[in-house]
PDB file of N, CA and C in Angstrom:
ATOM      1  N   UNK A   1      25.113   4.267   1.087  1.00  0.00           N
ATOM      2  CA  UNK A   1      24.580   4.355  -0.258  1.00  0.00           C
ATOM      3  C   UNK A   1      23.163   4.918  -0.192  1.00  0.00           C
ATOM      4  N   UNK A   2      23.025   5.861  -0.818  1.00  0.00           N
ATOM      5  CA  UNK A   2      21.389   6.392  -1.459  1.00  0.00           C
ATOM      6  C   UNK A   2      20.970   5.434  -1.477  1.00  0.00           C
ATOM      7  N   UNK A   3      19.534   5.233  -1.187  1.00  0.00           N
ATOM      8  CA  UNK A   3      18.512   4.457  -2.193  1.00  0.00           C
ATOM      9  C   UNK A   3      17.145   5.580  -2.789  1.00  0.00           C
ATOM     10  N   UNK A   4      17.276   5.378  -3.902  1.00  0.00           N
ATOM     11  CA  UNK A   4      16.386   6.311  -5.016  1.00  0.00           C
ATOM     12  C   UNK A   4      14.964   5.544  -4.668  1.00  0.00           C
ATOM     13  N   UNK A   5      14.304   6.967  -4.409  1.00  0.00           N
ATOM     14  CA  UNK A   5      12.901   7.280  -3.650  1.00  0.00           C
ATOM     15  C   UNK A   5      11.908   6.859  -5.088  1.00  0.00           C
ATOM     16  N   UNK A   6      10.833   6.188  -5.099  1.00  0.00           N
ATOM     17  CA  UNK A   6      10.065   5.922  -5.642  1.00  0.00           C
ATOM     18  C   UNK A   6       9.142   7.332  -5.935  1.00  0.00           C
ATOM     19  N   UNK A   7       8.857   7.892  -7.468  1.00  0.00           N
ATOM     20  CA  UNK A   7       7.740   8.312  -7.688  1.00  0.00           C
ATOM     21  C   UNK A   7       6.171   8.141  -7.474  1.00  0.00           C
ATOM     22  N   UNK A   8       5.275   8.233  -6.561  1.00  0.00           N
ATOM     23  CA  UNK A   8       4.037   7.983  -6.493  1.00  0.00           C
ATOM     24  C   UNK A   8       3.484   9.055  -7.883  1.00  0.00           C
ATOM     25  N   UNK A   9       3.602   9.125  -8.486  1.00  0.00           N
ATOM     26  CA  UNK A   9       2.734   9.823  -9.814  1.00  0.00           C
ATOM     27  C   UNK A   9       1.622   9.326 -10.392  1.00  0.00           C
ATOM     28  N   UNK A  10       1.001   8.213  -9.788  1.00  0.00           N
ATOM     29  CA  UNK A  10      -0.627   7.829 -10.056  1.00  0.00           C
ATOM     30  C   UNK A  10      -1.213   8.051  -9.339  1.00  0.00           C
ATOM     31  N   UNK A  11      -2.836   7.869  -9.184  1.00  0.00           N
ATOM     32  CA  UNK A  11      -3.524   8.213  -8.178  1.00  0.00           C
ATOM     33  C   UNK A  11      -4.644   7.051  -8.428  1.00  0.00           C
ATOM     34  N   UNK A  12      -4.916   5.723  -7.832  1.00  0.00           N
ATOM     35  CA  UNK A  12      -5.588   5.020  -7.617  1.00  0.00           C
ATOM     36  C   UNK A  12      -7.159   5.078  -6.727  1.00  0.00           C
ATOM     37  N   UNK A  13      -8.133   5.096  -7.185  1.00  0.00           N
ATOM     38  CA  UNK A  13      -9.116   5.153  -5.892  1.00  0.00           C
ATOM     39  C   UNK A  13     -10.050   4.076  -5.943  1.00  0.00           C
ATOM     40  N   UNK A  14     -10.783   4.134  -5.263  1.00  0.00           N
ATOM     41  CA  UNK A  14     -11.535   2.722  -4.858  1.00  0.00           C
ATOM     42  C   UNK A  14     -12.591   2.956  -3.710  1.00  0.00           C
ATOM     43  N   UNK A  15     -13.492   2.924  -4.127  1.00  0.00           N
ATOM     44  CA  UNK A  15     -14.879   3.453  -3.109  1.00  0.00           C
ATOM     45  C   UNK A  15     -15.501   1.631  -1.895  1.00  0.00           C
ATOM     46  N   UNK A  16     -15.223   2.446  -0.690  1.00  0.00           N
ATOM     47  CA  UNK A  16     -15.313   0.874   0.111  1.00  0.00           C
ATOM     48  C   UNK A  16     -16.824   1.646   1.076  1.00  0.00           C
ATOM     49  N   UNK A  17     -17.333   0.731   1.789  1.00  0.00           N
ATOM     50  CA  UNK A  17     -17.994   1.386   3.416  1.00  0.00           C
ATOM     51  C   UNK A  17     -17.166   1.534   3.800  1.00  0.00           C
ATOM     52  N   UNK A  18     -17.253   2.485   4.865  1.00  0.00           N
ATOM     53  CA  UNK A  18     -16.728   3.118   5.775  1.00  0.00           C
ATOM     54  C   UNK A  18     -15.890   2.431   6.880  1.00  0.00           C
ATOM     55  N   UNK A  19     -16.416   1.040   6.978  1.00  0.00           N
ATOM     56  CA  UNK A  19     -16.327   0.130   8.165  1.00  0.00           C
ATOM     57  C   UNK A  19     -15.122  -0.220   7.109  1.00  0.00           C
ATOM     58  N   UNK A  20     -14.739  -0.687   6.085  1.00  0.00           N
ATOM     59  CA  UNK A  20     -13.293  -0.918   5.539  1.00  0.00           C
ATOM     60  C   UNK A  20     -12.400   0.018   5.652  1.00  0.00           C
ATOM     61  N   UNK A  21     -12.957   1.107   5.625  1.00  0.00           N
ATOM     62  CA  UNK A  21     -11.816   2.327   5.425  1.00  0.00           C
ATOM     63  C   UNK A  21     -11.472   2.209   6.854  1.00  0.00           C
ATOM     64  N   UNK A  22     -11.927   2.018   7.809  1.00  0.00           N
ATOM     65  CA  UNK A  22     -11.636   2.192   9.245  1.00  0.00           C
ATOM     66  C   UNK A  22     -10.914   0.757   9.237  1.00  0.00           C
ATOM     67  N   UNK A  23     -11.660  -0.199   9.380  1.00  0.00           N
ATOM     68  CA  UNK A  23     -10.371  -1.026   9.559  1.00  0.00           C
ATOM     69  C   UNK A  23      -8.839  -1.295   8.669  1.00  0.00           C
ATOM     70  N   UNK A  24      -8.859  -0.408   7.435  1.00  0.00           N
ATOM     71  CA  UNK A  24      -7.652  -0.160   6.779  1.00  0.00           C
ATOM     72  C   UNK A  24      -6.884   0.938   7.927  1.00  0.00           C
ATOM     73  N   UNK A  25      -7.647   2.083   8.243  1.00  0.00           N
ATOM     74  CA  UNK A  25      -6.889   2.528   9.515  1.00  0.00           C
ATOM     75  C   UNK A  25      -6.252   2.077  10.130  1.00  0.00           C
ATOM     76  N   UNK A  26      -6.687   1.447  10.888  1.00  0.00           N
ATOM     77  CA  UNK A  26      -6.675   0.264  12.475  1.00  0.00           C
ATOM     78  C   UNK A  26      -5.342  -0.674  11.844  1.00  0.00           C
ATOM     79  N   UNK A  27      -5.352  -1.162  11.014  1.00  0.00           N
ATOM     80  CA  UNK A  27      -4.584  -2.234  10.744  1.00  0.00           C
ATOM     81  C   UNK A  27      -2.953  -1.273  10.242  1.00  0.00           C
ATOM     82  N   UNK A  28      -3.426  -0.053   9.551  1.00  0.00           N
ATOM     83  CA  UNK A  28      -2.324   0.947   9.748  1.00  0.00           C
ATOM     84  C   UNK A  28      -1.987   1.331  10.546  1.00  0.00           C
ATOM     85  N   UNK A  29      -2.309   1.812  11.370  1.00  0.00           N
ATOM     86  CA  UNK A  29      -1.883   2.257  12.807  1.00  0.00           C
ATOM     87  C   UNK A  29      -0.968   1.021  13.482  1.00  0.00           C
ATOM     88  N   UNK A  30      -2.123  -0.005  13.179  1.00  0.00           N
ATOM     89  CA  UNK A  30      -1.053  -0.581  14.391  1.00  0.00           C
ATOM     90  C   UNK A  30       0.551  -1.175  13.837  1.00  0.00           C
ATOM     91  N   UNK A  31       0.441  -1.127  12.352  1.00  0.00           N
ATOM     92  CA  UNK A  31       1.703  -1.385  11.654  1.00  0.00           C
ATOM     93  C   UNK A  31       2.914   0.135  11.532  1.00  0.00           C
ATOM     94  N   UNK A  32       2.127   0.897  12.306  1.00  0.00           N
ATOM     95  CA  UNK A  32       3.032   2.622  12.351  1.00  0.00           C
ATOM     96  C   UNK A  32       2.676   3.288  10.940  1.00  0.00           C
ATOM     97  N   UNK A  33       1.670   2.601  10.112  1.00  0.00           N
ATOM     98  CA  UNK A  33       2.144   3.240   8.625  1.00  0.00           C
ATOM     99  C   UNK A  33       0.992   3.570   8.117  1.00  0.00           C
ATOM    100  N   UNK A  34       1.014   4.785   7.415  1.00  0.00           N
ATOM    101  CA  UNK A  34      -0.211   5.419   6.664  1.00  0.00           C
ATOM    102  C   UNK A  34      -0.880   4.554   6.036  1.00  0.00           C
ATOM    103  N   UNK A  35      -2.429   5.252   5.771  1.00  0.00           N
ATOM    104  CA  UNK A  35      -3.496   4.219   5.395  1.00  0.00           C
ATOM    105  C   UNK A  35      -2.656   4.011   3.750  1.00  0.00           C
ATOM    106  N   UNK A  36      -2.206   5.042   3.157  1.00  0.00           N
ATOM    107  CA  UNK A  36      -1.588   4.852   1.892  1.00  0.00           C
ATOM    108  C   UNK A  36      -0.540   3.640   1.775  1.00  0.00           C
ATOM    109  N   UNK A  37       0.410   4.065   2.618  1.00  0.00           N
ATOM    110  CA  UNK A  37       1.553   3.000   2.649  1.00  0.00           C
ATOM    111  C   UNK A  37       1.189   1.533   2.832  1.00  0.00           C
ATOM    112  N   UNK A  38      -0.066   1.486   3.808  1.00  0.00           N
ATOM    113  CA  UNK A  38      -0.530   0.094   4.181  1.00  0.00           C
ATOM    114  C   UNK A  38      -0.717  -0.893   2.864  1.00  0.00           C
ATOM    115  N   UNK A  39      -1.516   0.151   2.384  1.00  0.00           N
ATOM    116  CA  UNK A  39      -2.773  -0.117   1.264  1.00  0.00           C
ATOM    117  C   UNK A  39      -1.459  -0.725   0.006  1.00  0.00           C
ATOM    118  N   UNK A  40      -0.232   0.335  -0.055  1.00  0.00           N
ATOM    119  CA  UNK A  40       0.646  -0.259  -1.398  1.00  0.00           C
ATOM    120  C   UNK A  40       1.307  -1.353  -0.673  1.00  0.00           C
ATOM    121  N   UNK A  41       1.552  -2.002   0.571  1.00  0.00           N
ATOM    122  CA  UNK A  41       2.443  -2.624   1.109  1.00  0.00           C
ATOM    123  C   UNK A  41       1.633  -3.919   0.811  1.00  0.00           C
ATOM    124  N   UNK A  42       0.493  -4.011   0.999  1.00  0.00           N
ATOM    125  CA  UNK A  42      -0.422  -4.946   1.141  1.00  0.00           C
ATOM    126  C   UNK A  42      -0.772  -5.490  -0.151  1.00  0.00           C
ATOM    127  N   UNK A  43      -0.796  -4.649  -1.280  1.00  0.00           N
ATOM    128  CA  UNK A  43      -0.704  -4.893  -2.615  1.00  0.00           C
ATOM    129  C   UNK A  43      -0.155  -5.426  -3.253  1.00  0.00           C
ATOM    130  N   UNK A  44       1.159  -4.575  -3.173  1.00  0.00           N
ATOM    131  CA  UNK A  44       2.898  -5.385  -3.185  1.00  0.00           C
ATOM    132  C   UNK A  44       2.642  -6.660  -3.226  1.00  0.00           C
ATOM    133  N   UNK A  45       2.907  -6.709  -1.807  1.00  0.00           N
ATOM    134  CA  UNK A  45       2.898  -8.544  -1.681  1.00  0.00           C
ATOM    135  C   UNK A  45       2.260  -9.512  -1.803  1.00  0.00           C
ATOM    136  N   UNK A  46       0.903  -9.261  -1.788  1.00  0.00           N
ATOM    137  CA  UNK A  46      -0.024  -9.778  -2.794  1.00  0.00           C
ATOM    138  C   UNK A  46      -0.068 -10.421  -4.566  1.00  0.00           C
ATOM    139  N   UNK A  47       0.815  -9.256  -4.750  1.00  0.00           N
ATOM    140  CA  UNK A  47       0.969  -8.820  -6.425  1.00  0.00           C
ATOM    141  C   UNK A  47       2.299  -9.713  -5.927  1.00  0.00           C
ATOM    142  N   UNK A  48       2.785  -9.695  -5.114  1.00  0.00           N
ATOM    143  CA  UNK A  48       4.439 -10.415  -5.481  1.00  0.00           C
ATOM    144  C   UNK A  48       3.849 -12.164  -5.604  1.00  0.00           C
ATOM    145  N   UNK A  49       2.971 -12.569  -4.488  1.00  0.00           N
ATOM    146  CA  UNK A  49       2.751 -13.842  -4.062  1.00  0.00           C
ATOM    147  C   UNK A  49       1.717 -14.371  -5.385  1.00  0.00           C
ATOM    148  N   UNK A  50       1.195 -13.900  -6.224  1.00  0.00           N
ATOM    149  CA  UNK A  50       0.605 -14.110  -7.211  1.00  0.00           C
ATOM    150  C   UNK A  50       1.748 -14.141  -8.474  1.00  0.00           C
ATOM    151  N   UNK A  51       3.048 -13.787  -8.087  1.00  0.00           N
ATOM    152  CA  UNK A  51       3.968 -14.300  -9.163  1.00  0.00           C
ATOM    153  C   UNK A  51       4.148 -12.733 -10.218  1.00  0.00           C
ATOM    154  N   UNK A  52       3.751 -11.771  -9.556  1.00  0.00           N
ATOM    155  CA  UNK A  52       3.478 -10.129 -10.582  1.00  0.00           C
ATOM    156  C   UNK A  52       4.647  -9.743  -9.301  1.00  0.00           C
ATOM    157  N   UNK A  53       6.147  -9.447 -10.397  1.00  0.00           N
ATOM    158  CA  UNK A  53       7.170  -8.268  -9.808  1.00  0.00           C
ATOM    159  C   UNK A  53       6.616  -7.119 -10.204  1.00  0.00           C
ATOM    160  N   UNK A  54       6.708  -6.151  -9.435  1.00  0.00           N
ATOM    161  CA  UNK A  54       6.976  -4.610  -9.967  1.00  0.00           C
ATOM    162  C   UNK A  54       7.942  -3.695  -9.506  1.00  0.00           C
ATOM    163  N   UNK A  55       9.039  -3.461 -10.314  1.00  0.00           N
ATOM    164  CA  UNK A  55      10.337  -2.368 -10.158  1.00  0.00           C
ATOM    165  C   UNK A  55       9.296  -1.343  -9.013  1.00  0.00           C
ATOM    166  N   UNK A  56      10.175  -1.161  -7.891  1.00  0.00           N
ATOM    167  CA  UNK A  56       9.722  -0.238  -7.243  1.00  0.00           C
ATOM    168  C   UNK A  56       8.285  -0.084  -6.283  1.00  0.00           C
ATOM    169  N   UNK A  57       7.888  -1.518  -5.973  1.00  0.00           N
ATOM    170  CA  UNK A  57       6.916  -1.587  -5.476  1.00  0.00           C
ATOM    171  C   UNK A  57       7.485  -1.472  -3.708  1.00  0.00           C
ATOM    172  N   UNK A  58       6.586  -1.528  -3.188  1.00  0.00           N
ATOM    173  CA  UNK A  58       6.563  -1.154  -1.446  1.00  0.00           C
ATOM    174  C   UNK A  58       7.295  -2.836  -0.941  1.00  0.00           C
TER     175      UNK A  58
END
């Protein structure tokens, strides 16, 4: 069975130091997954564990 690919059609930004953006790296890397993917994965479940579903989240 397919599974139907999620639209990314927003563009979120968020200004950190540098020393966050690097350890958002680091913590991507070592999970295999882009600083992007990290960043919605980490959200996700956050947003899930606070009791917020979202159709189509990571």
């Amino acid at each position: 069975m397919k599974s139907e690919r999620v639209a990314f059609d927003t563009l979120v930004q968020v200004k950190t130091p540098r020393s966050f953006a690097n350890a958002l790296d680091k913590a991507a890397v070592s999970r295999l997954m882009s600083r992007s993917d990290f960043i919605r994965t980490t959200l996700a479940n956050q947003l899930k564990a606070d009791g917020i579903e979202i159709a189509g989240a990571a």
